[in-house]
PDB file of N, CA and C in Angstrom:
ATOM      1  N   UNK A   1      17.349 101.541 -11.140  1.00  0.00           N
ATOM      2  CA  UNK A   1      18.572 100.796 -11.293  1.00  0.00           C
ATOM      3  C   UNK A   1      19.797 101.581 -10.840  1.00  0.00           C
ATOM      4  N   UNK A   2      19.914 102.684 -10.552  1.00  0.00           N
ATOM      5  CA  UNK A   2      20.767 103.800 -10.434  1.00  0.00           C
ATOM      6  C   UNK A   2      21.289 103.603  -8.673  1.00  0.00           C
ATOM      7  N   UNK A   3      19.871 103.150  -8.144  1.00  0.00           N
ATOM      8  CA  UNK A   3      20.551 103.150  -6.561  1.00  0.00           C
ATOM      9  C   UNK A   3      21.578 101.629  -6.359  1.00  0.00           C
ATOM     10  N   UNK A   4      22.514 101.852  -5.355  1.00  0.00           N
ATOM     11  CA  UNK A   4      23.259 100.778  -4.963  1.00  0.00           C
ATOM     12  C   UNK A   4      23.031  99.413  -4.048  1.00  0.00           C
ATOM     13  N   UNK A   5      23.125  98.621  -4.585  1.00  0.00           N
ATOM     14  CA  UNK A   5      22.675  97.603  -3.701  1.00  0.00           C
ATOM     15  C   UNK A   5      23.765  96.580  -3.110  1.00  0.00           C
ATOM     16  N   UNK A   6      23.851  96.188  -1.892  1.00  0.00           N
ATOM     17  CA  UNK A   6      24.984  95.299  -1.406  1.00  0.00           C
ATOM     18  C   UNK A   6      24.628  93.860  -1.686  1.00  0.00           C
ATOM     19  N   UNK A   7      25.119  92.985  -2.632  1.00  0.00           N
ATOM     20  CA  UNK A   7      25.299  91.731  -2.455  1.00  0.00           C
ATOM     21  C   UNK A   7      26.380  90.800  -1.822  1.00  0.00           C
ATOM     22  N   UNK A   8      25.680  90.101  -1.100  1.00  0.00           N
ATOM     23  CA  UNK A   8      26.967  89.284   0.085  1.00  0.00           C
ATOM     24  C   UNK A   8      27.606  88.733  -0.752  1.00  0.00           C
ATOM     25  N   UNK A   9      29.184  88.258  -0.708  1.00  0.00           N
ATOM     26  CA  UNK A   9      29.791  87.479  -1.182  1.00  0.00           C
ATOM     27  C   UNK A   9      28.943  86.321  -0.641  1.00  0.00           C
ATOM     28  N   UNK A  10      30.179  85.146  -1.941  1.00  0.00           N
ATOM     29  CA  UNK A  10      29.235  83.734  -1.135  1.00  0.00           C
ATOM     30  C   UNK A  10      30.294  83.471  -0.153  1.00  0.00           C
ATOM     31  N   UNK A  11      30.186  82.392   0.562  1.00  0.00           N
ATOM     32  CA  UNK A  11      31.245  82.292   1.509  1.00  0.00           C
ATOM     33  C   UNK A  11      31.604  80.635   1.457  1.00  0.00           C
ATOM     34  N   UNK A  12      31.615  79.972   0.258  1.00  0.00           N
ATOM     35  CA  UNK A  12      31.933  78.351  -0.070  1.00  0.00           C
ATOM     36  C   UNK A  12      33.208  78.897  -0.103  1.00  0.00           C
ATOM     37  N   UNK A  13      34.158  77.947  -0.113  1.00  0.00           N
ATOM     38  CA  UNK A  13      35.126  77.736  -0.095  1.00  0.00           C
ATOM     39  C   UNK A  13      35.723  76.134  -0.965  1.00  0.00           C
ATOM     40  N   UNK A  14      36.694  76.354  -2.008  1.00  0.00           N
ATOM     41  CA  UNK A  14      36.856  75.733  -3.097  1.00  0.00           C
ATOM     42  C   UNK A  14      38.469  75.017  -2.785  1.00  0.00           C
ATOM     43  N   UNK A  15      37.941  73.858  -2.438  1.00  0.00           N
ATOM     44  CA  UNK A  15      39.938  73.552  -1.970  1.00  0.00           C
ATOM     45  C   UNK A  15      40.295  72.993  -3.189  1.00  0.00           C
ATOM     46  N   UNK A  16      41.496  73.144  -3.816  1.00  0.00           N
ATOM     47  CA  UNK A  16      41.976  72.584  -4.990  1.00  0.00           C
ATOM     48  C   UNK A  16      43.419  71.512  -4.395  1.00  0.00           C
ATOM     49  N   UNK A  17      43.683  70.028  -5.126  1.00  0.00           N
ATOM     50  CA  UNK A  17      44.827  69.548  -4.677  1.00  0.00           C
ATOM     51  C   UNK A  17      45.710  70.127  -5.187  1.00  0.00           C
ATOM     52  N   UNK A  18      46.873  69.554  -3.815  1.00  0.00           N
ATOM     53  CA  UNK A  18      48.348  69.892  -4.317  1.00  0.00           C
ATOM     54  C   UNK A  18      48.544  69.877  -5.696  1.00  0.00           C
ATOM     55  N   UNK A  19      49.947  70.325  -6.414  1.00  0.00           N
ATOM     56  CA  UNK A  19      50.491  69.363  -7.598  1.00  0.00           C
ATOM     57  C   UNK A  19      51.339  68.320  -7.238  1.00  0.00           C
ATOM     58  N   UNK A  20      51.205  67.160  -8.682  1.00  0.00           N
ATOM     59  CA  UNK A  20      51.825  65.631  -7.862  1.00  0.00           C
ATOM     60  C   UNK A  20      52.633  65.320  -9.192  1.00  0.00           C
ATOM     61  N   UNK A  21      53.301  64.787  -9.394  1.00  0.00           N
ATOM     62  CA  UNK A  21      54.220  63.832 -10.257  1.00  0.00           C
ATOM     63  C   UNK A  21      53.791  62.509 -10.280  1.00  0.00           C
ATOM     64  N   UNK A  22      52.805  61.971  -9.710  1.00  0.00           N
ATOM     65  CA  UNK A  22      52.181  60.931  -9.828  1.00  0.00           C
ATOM     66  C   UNK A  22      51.681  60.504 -11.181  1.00  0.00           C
ATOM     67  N   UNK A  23      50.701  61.207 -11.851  1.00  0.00           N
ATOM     68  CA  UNK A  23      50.043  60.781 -13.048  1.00  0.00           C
ATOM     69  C   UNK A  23      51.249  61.046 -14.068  1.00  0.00           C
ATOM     70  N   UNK A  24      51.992  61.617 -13.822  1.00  0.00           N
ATOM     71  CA  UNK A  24      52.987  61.960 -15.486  1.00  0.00           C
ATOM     72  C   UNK A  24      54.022  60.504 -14.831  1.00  0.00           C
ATOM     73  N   UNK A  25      54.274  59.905 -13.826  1.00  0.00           N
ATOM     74  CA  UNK A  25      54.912  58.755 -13.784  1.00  0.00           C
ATOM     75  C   UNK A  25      54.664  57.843 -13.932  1.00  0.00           C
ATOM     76  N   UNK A  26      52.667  57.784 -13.601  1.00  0.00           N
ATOM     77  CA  UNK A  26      51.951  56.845 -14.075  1.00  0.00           C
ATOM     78  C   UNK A  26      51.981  56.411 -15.758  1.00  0.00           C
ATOM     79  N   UNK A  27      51.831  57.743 -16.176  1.00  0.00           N
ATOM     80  CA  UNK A  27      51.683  57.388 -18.067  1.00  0.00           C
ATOM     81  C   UNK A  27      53.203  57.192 -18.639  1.00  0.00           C
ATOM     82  N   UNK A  28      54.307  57.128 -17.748  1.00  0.00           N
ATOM     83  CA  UNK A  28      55.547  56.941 -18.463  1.00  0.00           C
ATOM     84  C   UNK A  28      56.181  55.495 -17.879  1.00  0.00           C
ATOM     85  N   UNK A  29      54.853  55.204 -16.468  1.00  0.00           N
ATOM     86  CA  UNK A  29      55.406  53.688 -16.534  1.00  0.00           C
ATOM     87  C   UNK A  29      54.346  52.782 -17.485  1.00  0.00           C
ATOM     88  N   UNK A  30      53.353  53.241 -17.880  1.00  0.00           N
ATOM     89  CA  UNK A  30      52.387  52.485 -18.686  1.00  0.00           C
ATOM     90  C   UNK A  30      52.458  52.311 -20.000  1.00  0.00           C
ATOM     91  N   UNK A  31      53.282  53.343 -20.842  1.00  0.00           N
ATOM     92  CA  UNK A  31      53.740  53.264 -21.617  1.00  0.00           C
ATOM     93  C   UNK A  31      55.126  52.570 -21.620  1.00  0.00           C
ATOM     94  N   UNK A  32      55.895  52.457 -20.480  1.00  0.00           N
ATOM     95  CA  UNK A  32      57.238  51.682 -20.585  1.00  0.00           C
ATOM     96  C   UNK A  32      56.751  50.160 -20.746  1.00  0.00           C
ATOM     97  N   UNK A  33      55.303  49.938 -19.708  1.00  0.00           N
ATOM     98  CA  UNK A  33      55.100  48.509 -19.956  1.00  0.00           C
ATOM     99  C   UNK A  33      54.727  48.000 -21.007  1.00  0.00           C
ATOM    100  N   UNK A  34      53.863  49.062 -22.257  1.00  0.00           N
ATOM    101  CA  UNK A  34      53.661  48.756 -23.567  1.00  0.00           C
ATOM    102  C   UNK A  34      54.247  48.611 -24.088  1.00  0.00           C
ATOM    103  N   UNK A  35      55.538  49.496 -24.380  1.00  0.00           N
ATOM    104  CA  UNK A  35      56.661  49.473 -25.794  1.00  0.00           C
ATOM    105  C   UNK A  35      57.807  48.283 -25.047  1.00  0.00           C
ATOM    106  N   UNK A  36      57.569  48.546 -23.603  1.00  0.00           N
ATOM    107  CA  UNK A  36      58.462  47.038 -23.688  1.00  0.00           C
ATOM    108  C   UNK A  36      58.297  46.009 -24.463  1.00  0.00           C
ATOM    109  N   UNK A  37      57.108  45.594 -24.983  1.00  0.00           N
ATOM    110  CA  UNK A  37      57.058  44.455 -25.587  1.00  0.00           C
ATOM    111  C   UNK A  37      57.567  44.265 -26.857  1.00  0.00           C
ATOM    112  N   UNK A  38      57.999  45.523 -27.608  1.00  0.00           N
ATOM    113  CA  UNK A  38      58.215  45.795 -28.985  1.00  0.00           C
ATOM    114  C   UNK A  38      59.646  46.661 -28.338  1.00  0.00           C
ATOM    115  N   UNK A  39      59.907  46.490 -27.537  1.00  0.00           N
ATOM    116  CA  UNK A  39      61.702  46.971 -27.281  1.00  0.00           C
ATOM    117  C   UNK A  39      62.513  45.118 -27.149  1.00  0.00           C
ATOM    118  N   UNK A  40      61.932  44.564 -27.830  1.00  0.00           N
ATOM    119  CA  UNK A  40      63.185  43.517 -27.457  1.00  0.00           C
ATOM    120  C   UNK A  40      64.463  43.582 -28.636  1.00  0.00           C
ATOM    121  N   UNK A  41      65.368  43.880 -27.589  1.00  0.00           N
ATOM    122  CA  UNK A  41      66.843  43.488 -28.090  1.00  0.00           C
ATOM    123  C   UNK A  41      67.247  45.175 -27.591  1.00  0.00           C
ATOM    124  N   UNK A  42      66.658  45.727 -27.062  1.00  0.00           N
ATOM    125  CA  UNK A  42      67.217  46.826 -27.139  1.00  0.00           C
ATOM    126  C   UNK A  42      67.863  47.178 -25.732  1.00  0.00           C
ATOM    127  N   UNK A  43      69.037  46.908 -25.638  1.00  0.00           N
ATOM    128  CA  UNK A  43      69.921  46.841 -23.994  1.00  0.00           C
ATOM    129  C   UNK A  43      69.175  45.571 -23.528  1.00  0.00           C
ATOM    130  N   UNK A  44      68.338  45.371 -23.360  1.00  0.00           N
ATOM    131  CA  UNK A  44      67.452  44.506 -21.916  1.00  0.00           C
ATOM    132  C   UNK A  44      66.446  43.803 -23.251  1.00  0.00           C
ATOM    133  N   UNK A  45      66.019  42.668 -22.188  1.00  0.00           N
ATOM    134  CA  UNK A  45      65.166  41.682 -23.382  1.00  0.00           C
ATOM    135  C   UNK A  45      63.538  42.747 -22.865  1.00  0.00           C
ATOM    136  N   UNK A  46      62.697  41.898 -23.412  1.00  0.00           N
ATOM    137  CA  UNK A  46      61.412  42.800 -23.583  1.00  0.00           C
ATOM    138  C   UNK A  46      60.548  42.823 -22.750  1.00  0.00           C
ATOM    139  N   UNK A  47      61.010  41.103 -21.322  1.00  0.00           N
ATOM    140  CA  UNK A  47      60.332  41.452 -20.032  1.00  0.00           C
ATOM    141  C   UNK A  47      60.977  42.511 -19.136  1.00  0.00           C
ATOM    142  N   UNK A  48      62.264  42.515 -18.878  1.00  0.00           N
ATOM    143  CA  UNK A  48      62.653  43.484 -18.356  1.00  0.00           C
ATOM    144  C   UNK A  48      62.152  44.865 -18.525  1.00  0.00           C
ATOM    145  N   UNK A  49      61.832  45.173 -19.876  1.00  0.00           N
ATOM    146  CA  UNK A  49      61.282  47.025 -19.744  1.00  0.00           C
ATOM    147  C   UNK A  49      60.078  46.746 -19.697  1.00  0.00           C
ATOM    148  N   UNK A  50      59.116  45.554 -19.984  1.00  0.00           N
ATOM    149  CA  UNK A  50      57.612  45.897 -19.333  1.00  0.00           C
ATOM    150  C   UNK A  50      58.014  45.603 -17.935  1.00  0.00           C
ATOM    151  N   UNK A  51      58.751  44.760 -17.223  1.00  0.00           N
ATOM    152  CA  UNK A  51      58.475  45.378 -15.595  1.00  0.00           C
ATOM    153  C   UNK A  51      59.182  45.996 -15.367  1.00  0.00           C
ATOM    154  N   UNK A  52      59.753  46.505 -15.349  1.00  0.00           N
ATOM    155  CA  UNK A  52      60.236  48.225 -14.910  1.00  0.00           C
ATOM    156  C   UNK A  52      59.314  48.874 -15.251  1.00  0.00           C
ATOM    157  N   UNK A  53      58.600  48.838 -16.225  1.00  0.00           N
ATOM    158  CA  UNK A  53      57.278  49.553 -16.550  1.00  0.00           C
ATOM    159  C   UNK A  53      56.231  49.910 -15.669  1.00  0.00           C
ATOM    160  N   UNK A  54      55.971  48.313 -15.148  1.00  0.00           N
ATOM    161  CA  UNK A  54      54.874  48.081 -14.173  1.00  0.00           C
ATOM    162  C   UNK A  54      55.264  48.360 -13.077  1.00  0.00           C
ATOM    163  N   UNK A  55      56.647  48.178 -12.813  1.00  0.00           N
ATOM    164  CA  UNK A  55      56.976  48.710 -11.288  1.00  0.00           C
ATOM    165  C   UNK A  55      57.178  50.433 -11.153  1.00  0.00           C
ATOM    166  N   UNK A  56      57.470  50.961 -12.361  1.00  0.00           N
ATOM    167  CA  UNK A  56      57.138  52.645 -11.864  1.00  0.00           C
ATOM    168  C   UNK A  56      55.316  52.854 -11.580  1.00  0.00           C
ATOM    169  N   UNK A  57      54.541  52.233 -12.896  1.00  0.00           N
ATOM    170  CA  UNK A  57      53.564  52.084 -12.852  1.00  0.00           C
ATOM    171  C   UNK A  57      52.329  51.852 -11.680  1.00  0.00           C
ATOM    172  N   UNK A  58      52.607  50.772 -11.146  1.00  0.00           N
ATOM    173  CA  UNK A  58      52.325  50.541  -9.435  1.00  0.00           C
ATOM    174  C   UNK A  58      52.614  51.925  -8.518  1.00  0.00           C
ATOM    175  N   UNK A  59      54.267  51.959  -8.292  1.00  0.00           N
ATOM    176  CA  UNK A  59      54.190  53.063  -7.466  1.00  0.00           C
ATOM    177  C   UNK A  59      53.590  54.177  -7.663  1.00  0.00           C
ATOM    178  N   UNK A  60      53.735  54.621  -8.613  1.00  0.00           N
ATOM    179  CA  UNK A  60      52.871  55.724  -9.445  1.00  0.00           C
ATOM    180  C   UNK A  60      51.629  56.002  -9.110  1.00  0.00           C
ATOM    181  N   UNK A  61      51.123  54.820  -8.936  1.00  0.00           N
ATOM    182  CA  UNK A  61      49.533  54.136  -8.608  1.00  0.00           C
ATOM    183  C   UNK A  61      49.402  54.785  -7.081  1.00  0.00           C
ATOM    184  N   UNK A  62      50.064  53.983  -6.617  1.00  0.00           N
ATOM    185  CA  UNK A  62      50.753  54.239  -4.594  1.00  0.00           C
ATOM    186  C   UNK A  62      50.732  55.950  -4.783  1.00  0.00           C
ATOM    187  N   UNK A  63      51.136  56.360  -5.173  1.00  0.00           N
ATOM    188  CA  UNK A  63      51.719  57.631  -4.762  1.00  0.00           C
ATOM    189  C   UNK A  63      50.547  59.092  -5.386  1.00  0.00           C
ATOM    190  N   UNK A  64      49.436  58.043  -5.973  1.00  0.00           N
ATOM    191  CA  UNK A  64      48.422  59.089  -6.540  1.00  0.00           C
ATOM    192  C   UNK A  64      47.274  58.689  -5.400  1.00  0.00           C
ATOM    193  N   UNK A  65      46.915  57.244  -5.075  1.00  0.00           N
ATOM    194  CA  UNK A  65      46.353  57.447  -3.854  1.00  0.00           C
ATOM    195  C   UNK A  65      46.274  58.110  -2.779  1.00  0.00           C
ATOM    196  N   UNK A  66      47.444  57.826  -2.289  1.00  0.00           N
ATOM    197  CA  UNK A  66      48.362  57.881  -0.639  1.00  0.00           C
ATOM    198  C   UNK A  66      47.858  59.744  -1.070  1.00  0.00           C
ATOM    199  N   UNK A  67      48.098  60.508  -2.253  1.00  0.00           N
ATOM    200  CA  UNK A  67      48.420  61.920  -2.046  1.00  0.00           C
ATOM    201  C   UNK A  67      46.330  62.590  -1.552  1.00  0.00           C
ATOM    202  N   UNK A  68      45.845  61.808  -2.651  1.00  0.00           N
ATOM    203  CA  UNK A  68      44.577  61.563  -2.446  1.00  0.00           C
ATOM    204  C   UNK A  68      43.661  61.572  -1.227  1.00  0.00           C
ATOM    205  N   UNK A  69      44.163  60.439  -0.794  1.00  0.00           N
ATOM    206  CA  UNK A  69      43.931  60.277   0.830  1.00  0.00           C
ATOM    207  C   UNK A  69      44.334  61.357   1.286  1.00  0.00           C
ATOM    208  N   UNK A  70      45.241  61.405   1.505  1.00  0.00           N
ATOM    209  CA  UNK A  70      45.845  62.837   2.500  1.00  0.00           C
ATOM    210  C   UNK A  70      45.193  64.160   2.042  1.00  0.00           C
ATOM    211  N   UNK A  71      44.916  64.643   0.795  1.00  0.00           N
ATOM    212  CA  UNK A  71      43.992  65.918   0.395  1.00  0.00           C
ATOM    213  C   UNK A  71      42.403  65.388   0.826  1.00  0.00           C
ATOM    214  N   UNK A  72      41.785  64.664   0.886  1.00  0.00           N
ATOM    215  CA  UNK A  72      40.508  64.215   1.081  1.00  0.00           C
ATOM    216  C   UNK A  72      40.717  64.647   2.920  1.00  0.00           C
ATOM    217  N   UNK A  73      41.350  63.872   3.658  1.00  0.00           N
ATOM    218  CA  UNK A  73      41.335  63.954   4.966  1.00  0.00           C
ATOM    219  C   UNK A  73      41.897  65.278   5.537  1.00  0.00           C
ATOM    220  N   UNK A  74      42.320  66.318   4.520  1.00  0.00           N
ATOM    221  CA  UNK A  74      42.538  67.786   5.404  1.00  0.00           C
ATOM    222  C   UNK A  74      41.803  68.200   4.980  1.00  0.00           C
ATOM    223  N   UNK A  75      40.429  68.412   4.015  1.00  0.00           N
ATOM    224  CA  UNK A  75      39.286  69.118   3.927  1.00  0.00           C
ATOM    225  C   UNK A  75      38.920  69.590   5.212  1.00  0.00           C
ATOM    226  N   UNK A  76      38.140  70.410   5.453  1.00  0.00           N
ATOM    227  CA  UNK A  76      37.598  70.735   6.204  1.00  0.00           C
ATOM    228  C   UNK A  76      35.880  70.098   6.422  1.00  0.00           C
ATOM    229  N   UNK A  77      35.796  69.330   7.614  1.00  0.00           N
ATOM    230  CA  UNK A  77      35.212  68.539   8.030  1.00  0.00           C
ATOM    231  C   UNK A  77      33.609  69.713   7.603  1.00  0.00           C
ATOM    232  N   UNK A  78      33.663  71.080   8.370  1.00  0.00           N
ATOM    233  CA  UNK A  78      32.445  71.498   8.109  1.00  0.00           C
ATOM    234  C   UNK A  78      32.087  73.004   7.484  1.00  0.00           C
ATOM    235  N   UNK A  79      31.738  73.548   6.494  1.00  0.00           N
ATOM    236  CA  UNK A  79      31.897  74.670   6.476  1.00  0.00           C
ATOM    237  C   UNK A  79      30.529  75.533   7.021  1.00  0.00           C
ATOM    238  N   UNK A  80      31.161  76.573   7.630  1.00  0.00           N
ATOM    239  CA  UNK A  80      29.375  77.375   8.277  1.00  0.00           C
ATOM    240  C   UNK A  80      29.669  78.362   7.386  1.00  0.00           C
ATOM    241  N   UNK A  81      28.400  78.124   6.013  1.00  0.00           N
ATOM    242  CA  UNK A  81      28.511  79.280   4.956  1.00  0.00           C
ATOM    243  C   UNK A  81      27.443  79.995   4.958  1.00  0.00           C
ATOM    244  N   UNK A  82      27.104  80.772   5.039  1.00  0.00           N
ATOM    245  CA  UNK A  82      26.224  82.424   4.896  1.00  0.00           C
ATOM    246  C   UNK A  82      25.600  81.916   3.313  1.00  0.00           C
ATOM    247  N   UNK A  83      24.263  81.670   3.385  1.00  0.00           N
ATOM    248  CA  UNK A  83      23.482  81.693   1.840  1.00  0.00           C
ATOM    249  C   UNK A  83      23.967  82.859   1.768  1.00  0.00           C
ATOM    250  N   UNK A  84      24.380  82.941   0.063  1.00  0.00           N
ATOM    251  CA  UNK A  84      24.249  84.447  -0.748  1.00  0.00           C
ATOM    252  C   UNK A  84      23.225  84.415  -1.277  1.00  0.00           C
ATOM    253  N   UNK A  85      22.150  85.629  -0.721  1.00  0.00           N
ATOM    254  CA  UNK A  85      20.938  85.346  -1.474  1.00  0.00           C
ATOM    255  C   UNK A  85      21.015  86.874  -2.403  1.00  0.00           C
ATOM    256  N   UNK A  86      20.060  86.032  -3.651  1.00  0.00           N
ATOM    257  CA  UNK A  86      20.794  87.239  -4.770  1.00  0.00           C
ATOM    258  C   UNK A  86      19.195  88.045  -4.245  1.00  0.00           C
ATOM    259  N   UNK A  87      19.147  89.500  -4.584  1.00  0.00           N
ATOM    260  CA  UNK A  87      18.302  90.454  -4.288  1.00  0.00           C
ATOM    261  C   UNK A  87      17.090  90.304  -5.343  1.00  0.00           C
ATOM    262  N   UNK A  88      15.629  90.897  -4.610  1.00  0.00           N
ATOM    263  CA  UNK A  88      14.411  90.615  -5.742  1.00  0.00           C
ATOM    264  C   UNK A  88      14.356  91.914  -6.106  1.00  0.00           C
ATOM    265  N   UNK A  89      14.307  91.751  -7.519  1.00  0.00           N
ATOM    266  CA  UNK A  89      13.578  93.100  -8.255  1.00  0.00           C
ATOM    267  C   UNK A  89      12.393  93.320  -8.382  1.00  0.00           C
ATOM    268  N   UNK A  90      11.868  94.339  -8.452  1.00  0.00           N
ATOM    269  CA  UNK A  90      10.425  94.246  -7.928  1.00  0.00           C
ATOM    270  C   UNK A  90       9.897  95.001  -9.231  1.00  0.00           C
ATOM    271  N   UNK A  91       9.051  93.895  -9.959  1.00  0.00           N
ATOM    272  CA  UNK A  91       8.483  94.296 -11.358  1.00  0.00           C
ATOM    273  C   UNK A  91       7.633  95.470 -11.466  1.00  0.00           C
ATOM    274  N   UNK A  92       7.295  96.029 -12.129  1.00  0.00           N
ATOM    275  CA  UNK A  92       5.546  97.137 -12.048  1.00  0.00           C
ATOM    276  C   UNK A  92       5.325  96.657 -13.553  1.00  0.00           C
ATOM    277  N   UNK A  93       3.948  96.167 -13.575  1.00  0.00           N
ATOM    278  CA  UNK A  93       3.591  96.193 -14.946  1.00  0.00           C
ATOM    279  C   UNK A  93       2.423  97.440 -14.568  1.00  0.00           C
ATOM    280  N   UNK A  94       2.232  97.850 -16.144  1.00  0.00           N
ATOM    281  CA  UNK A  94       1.604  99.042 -16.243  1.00  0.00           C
ATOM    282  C   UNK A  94       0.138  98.760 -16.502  1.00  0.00           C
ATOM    283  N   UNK A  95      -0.689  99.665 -15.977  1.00  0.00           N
ATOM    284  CA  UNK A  95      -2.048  99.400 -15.749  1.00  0.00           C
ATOM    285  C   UNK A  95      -3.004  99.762 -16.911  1.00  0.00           C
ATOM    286  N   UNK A  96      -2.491 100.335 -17.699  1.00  0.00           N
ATOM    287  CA  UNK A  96      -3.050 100.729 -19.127  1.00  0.00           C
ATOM    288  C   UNK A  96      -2.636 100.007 -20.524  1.00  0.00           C
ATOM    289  N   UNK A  97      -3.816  99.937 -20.875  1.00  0.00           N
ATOM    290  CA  UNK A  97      -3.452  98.438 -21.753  1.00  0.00           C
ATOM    291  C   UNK A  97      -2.762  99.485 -23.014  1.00  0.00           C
ATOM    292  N   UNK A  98      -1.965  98.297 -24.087  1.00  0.00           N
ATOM    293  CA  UNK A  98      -1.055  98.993 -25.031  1.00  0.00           C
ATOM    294  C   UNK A  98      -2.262  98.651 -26.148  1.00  0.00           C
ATOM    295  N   UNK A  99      -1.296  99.445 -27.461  1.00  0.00           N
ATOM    296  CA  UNK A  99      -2.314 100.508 -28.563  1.00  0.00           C
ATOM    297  C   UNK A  99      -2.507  99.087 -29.619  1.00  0.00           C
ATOM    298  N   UNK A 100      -1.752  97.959 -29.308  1.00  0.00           N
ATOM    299  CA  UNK A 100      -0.919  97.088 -30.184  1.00  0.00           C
ATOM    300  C   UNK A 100      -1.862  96.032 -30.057  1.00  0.00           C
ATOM    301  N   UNK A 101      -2.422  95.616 -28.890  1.00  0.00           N
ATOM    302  CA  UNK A 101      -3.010  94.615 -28.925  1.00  0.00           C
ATOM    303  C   UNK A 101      -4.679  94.764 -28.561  1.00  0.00           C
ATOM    304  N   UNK A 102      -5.564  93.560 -29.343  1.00  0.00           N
ATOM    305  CA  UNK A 102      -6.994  94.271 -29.268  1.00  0.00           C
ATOM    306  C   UNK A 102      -7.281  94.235 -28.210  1.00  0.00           C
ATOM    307  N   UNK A 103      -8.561  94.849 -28.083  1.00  0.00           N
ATOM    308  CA  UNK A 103      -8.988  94.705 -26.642  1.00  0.00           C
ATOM    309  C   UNK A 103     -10.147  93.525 -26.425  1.00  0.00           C
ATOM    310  N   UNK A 104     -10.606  93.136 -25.691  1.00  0.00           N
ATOM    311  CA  UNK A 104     -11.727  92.446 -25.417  1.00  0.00           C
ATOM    312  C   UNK A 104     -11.870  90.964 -25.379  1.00  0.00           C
TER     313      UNK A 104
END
């Protein structure tokens, strides 16, 4: 165990998306379209803040796709990755039987 051995890196490659403002606009128009219904009288009657709701909501929608699409289509079409193959250890079992177990 003492001698050194080279293991290849792997060579995958892990693309992570951008960050987006999409989903935190999504859950603050989905929730605007809920409590609209229980906001009436408050400035605006109670259709007005569910659609404003639904209309951040939608775009929100638009704008988590559209970002989607665009991270999906700059992947890289192919990667040429090198298997990392992990190294074999090479067992020795011992040829003389132990004191422990019977024989025969």
């Amino acid at each position: 165990m003492s001698e050194r051995r080279h293991i290849p890196q792997a060579g995958e490659t892990i693309q992570t998306p951008r960050p987006s403002w999409g989903p935190a606009f999504f859950a603050i128009g989905a929730t605007a379209a809920v409590a609209g219904i229980y906001a009436n009288g408050f400035v605006f009657s109670a259709f007005i803040w569910s659609y404003l709701g639904i209309i951040v909501l939608l775009f929100a929608f638009r704008a988590i796709v559209k970002s989607s699409v665009r991270s999906y289509f700059s992947l890289p079409r192919r990667q040429d990755v090198p298997p990392a193959t992990l190294p074999v250890e090479q067992i020795y079992l011992e040829s003389r039987p132990s004191s422990s177990r019977p024989q025969g």
